[in-house]
C-alpha atoms as a PDB file:
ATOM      1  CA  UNK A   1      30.715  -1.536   2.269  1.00  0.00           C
ATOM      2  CA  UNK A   2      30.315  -4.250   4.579  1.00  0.00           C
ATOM      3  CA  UNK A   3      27.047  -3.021   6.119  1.00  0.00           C
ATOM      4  CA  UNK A   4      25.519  -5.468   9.068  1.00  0.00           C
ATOM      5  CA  UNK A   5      22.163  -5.333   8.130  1.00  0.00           C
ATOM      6  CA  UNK A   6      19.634  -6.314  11.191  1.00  0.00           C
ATOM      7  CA  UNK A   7      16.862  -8.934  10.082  1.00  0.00           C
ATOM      8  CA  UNK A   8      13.575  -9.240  11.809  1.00  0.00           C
ATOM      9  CA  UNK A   9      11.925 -12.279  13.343  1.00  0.00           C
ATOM     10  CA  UNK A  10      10.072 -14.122  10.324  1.00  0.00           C
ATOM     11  CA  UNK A  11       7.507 -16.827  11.599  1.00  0.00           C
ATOM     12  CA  UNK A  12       5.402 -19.218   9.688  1.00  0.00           C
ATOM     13  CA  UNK A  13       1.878 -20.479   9.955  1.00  0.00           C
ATOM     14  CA  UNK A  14       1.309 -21.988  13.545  1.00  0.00           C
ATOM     15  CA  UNK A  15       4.486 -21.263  15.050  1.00  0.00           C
ATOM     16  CA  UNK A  16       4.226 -20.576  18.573  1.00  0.00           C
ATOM     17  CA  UNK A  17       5.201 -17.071  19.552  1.00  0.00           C
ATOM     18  CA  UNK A  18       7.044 -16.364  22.636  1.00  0.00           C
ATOM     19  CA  UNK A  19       7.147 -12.838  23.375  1.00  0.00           C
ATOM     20  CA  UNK A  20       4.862 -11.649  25.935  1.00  0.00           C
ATOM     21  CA  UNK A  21       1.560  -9.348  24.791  1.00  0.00           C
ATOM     22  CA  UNK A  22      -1.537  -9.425  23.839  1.00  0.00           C
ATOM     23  CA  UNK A  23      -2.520 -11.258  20.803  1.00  0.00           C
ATOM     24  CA  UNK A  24      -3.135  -8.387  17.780  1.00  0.00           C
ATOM     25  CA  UNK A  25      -3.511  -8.921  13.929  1.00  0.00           C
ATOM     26  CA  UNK A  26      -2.043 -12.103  12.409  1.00  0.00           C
ATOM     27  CA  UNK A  27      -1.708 -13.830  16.077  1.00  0.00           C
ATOM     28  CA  UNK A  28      -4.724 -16.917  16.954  1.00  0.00           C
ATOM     29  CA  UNK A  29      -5.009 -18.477  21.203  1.00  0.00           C
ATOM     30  CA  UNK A  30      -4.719 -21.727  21.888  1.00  0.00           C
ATOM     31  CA  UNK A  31      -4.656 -23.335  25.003  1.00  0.00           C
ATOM     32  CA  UNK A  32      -3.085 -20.183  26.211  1.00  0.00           C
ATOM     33  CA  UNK A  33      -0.914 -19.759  23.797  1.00  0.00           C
ATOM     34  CA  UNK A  34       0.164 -17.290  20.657  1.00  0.00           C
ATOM     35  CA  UNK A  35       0.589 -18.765  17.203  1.00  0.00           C
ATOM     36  CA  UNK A  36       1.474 -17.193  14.386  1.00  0.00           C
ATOM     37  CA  UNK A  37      -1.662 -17.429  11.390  1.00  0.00           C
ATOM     38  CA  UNK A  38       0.802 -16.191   8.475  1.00  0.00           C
ATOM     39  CA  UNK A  39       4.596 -16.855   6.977  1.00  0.00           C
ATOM     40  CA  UNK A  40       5.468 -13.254   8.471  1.00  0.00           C
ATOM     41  CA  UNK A  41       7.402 -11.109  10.809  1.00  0.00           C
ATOM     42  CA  UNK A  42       6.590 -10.812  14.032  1.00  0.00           C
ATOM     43  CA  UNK A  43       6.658  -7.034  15.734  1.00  0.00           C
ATOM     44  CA  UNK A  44       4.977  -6.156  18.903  1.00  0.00           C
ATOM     45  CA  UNK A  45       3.992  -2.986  19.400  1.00  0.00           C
ATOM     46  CA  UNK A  46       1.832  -0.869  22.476  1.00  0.00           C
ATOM     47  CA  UNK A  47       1.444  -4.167  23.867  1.00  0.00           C
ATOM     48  CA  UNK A  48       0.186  -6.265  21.319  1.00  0.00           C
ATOM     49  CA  UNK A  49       2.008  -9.136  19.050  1.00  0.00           C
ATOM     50  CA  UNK A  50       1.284  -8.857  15.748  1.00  0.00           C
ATOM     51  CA  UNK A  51       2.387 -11.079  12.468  1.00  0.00           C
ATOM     52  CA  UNK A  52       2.560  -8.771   9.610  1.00  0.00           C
ATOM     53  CA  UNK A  53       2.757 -10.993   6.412  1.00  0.00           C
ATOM     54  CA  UNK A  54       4.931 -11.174   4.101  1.00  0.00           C
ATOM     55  CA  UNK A  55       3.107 -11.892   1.011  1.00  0.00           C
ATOM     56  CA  UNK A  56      -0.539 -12.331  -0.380  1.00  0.00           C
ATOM     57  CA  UNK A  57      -3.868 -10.365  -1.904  1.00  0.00           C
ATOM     58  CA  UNK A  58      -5.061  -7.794  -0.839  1.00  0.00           C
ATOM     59  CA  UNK A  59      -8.344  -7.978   1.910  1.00  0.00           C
ATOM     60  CA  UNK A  60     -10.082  -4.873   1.905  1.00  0.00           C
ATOM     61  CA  UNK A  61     -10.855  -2.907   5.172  1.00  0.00           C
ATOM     62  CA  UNK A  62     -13.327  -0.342   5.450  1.00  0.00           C
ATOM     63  CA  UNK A  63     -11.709   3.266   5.020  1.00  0.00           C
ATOM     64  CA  UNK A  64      -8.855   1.964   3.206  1.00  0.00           C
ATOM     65  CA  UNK A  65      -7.826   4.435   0.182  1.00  0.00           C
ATOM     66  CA  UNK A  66      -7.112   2.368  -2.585  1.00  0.00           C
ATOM     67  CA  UNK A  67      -5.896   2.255  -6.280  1.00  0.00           C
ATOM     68  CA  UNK A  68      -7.832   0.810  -8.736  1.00  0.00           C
ATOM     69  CA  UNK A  69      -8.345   0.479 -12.341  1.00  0.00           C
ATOM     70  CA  UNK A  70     -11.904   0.544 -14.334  1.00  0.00           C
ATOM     71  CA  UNK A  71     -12.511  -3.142 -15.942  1.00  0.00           C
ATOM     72  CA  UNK A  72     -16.119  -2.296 -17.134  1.00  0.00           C
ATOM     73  CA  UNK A  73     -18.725   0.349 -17.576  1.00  0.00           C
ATOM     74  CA  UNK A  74     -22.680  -0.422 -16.854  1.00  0.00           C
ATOM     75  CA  UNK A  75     -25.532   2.036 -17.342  1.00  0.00           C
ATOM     76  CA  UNK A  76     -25.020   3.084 -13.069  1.00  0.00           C
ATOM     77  CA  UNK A  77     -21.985   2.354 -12.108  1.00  0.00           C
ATOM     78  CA  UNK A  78     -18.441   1.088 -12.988  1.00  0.00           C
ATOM     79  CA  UNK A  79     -16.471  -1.935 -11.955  1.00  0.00           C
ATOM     80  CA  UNK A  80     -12.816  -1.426 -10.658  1.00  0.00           C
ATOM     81  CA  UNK A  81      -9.725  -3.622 -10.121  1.00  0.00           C
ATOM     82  CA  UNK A  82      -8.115  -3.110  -6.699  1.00  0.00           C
ATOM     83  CA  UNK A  83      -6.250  -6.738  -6.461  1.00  0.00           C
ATOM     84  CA  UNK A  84      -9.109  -8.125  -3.983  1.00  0.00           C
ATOM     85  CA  UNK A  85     -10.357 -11.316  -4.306  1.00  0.00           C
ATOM     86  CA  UNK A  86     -13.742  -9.527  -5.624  1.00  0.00           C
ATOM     87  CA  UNK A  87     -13.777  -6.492  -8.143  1.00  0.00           C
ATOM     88  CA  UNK A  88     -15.230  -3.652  -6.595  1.00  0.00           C
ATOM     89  CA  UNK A  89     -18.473  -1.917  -7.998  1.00  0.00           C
ATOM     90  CA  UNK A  90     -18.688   2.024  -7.903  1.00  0.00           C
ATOM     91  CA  UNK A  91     -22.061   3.132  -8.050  1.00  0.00           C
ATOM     92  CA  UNK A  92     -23.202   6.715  -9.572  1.00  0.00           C
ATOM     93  CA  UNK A  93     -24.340   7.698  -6.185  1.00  0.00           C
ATOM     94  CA  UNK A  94     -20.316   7.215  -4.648  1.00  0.00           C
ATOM     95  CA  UNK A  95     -19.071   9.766  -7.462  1.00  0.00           C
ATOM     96  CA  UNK A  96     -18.934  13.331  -7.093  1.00  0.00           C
ATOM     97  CA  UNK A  97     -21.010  14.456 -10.198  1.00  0.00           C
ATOM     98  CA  UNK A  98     -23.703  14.039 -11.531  1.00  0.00           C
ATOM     99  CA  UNK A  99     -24.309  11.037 -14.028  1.00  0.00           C
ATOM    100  CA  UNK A 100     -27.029  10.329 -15.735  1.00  0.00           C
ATOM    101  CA  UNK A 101     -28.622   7.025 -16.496  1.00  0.00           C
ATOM    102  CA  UNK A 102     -26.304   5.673 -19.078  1.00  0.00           C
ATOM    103  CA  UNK A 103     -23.772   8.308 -19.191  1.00  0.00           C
ATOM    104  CA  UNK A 104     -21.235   6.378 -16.592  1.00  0.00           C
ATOM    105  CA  UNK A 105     -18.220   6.474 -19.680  1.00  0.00           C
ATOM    106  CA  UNK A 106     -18.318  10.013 -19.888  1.00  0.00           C
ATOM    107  CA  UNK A 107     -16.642  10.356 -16.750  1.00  0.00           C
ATOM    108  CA  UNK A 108     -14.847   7.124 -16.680  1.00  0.00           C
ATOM    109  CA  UNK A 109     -14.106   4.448 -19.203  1.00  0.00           C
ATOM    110  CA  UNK A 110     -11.811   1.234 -19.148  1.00  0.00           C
ATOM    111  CA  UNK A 111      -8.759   1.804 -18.159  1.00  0.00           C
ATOM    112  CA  UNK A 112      -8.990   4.912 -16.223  1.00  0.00           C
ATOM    113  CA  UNK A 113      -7.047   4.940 -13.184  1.00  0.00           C
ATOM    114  CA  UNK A 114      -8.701   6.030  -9.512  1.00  0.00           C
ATOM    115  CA  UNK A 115      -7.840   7.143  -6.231  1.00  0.00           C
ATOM    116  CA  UNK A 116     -11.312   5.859  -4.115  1.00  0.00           C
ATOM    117  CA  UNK A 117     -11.956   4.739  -0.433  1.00  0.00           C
ATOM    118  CA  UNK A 118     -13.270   0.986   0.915  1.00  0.00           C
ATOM    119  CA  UNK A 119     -17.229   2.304   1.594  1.00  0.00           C
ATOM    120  CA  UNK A 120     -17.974  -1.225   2.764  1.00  0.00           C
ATOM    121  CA  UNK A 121     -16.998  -5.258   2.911  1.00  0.00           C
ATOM    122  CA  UNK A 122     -19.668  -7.925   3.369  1.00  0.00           C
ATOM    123  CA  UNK A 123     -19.146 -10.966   5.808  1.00  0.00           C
ATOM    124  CA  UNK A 124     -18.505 -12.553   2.158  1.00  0.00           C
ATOM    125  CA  UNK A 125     -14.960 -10.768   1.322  1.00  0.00           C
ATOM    126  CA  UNK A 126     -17.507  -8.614  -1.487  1.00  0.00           C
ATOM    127  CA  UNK A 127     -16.654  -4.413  -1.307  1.00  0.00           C
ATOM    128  CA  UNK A 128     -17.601  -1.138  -2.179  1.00  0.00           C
ATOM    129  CA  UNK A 129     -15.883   1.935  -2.982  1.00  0.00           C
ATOM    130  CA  UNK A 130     -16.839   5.697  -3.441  1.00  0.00           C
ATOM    131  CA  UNK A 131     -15.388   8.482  -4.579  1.00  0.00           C
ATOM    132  CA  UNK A 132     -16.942  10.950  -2.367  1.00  0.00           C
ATOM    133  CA  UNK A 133     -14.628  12.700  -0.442  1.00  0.00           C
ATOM    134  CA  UNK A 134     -11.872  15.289  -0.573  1.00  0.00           C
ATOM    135  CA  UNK A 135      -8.792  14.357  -2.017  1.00  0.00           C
ATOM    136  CA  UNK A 136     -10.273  11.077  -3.918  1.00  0.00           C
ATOM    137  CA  UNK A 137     -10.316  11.492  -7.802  1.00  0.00           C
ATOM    138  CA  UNK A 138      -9.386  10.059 -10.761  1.00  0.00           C
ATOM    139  CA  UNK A 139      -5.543  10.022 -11.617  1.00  0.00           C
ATOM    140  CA  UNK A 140      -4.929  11.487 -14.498  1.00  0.00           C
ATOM    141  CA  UNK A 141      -1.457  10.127 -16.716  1.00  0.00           C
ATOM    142  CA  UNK A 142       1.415   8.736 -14.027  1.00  0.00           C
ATOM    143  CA  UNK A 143       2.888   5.404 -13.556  1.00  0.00           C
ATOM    144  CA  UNK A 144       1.857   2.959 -11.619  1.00  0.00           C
ATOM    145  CA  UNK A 145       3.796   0.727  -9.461  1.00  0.00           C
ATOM    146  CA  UNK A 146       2.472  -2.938  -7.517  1.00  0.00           C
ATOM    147  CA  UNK A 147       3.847  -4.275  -4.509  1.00  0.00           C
ATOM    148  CA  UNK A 148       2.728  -6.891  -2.004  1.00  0.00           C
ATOM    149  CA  UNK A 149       0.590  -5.279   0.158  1.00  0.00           C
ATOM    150  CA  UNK A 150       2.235  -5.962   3.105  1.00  0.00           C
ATOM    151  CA  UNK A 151       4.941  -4.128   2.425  1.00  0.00           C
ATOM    152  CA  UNK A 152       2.892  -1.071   2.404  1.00  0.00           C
ATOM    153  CA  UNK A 153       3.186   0.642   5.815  1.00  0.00           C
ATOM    154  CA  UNK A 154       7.226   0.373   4.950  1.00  0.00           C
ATOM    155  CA  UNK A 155       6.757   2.203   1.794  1.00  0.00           C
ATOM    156  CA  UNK A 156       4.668   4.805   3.556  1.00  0.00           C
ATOM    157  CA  UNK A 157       7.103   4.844   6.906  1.00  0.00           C
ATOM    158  CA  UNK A 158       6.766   6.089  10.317  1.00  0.00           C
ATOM    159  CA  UNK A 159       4.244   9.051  10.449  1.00  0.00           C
ATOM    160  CA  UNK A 160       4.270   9.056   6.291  1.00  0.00           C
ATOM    161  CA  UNK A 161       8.304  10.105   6.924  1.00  0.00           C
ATOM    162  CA  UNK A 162       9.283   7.468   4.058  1.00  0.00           C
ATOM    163  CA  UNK A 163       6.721   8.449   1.313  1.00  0.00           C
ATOM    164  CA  UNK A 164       7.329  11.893   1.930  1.00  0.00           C
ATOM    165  CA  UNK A 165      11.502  12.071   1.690  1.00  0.00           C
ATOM    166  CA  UNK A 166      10.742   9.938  -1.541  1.00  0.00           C
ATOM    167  CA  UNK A 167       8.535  13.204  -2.205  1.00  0.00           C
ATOM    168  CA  UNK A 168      11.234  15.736  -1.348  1.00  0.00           C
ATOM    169  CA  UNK A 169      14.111  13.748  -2.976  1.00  0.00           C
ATOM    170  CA  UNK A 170      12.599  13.331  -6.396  1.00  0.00           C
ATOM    171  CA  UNK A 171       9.901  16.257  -6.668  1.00  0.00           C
ATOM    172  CA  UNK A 172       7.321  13.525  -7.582  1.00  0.00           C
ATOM    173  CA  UNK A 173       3.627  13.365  -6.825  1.00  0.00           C
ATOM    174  CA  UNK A 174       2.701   9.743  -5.411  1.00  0.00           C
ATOM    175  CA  UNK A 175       0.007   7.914  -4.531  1.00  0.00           C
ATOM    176  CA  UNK A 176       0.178   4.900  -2.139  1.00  0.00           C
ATOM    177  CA  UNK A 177      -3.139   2.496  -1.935  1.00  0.00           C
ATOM    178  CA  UNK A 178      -3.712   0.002   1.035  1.00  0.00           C
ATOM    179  CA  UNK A 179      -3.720  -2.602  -1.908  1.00  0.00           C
ATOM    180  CA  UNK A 180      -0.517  -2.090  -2.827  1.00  0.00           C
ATOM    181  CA  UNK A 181      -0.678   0.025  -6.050  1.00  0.00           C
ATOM    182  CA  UNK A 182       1.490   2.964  -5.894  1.00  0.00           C
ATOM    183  CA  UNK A 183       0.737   5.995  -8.449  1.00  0.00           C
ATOM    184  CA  UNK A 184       3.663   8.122  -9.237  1.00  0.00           C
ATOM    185  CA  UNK A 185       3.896  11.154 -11.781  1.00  0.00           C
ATOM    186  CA  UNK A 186       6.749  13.700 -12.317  1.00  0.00           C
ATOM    187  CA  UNK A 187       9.758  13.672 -13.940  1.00  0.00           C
ATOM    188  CA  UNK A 188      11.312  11.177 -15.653  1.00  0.00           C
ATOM    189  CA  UNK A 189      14.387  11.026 -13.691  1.00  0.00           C
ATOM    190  CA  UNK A 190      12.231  11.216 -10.811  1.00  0.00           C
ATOM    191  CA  UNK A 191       9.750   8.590 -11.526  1.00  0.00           C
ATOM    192  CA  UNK A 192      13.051   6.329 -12.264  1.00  0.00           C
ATOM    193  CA  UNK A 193      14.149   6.919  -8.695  1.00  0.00           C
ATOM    194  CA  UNK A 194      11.289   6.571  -7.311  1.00  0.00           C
ATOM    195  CA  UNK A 195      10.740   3.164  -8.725  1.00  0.00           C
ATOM    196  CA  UNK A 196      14.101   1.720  -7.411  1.00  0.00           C
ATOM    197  CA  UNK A 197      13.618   2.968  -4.423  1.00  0.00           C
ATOM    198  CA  UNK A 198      10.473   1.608  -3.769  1.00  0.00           C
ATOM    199  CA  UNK A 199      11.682  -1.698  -5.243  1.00  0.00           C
ATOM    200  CA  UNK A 200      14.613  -1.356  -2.805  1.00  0.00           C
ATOM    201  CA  UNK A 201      12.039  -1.070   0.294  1.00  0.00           C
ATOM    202  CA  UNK A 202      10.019  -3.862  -1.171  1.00  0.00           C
ATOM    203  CA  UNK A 203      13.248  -6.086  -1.343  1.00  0.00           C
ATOM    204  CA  UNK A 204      14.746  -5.346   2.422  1.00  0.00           C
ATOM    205  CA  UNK A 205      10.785  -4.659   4.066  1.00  0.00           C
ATOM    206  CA  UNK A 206      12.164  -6.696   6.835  1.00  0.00           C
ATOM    207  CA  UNK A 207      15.268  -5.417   7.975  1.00  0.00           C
ATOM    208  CA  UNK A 208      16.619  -2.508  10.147  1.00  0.00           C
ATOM    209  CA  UNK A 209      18.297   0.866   9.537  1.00  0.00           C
ATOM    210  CA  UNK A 210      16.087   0.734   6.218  1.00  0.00           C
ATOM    211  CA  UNK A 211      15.260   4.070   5.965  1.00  0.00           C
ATOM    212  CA  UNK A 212      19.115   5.437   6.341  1.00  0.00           C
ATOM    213  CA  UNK A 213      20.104   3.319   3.240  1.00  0.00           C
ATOM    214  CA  UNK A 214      17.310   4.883   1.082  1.00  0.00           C
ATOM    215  CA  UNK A 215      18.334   8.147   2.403  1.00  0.00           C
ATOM    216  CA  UNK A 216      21.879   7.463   1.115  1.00  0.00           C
ATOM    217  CA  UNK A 217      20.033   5.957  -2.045  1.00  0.00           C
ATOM    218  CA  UNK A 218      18.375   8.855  -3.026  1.00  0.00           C
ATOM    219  CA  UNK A 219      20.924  11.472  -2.234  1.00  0.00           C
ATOM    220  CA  UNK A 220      23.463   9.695  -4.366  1.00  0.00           C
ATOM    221  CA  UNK A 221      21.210   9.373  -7.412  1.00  0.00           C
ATOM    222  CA  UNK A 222      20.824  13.019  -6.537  1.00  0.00           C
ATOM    223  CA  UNK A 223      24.599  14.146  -7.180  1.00  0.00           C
ATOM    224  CA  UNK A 224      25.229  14.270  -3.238  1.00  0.00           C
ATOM    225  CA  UNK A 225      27.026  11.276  -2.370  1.00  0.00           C
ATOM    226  CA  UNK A 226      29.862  12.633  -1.076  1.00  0.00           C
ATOM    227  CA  UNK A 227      30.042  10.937   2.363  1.00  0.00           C
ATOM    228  CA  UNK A 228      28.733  13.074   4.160  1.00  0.00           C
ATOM    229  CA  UNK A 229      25.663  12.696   6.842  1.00  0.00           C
ATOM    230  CA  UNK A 230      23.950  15.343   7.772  1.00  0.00           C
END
C-alpha cells in the first residue's frame, strides 16, 4: 500500500529552465535562456523543452476535434460552446446536409451535443468549426465529462493506449475533445467507471507509473483484483 509515486518537474511563470533543448510549446528566449511561460510541468521530448500547463481555457488550434454544445440557433448557422474564450459559429455550409434558409433547428437545436473539428482561428483568438468530415456528428444521449484541458493527452495516453483500455475495461463508447469535454455512453456501471477513472487521471496527470494504477483500478472494479499482474 505504500506506493512511491514519482512526481514530475512543475515550473511556474518565468522560471528559468535548465535542461538542455530546444525551446518548444510553453518555453520563451531570453538572453539565451529558457523560461517557463506557464505554472506547468516541464517534459522534453525529441529534443525540445516543453511546459505543458497545468490549468486554464481552452485555445483552439486548427484541426482540433472538439466537443461542444449548441447555445443558439440563427436562420444559417448555429452557435456552439467549446470552453474557448469565443463561442464558435457553425455555418450551414460546415454541416453535412442540406439546410435550408431557416431550417438550422431541424437538425440541431439548443442543447444538442456535437463532435466537430477547429476549421479556422483568427489572429483575434475568434474560431470556426465544421462538421464535414467522417467520423464528426452529433452525439446522440451519453454523459459528458469536463476536465482541464491540459490534462488531455493523459486521458488519451501514449498512441490512444489510455482511452482505449478505458474502452476495453468498461465496454463504453467515448469521446475525448482537445477542449477538454469527454463524451461517454454505455452502461451504467461502465459510465461510473469510466468517470472515476478519468477523475483519477485528472487528479495524478503529473506523476509516473500512472497508467499501471488505472490498470489495477479498472480491473478491480471489474471483479479481478486478485493480485495478480499479467
Amino acid at each position: 500500500m505504500d506506493e512511491k509515486i514519482g512526481i514530475r518537474k512543475i515550473v511556474v511563470p518565468g522560471e528559468e529552465i535548465l535542461e538542455n533543448g530546444k525551446p518548444g510549446k510553453g518555453v520563451f528566449v531570453e538572453n539565451g535562456k529558457l523560461y517557463s511561460s506557464y505554472l506547468g510541468i516541464l517534459e522534453t521530448r525529441a529534443g525540445y523543452v516543453n511546459v505543458v500547463p497545468l490549468s486554464g481555457c481552452y485555445i483552439p488550434k486548427k484541426g482540433d476535434k472538439v466537443i461542444g454544445k449548441v447555445i443558439d440557433v440563427a436562420p444559417v448557422n448555429w452557435v456552439v460552446d467549446i470552453r474557448a474564450p469565443y463561442y464558435a459559429p457553425l455555418h450551414v455550409n460546415d454541416v453535412p446536409w442540406h439546410v435550408d434558409f431557416g431550417y438550422t433547428a431541424r437538425y440541431l437545436s439548443i442543447g444538442d451535443v456535437i463532435l466537430a473539428k477547429v476549421s479556422n482561428v483568427n489572429e483575434l483568438g475568434q474560431v470556426w468549426i465544421t462538421l464535414k468530415e467522417q467520423g464528426l456528428r452529433k452525439l446522440e444521449g451519453g454523459h459528458l465529462i469536463e476536465i482541464s484541458p491540459s490534462k488531455v493527452p493523459r486521458v488519451i495516453g501514449k498512441g490512444g493506449s489510455m482511452i482505449q483500455m478505458l474502452k476495453d475495461y468498461t465496454g463504453c463508447r467515448i469521446y475525448v475533445g482537445q477542449n477538454g469535454i469527454i463524451w461517454v455512453s454505455g452502461p451504467p456501471e461502465g459510465i461510473v467507471t469510466v468517470i472515476k477513472a478519468i477523475r483519477m487521471i485528472e487528479n495524478e496527470a503529473h506523476t509516473y507509473g500512472l497508467t499501471d494504477r488505472i490498470k489495477a483500478f479498472l480491473e478491480e472494479e471489474r471483479g479481478e483484483g486478485n493480485g495478480n499482474e499479467e
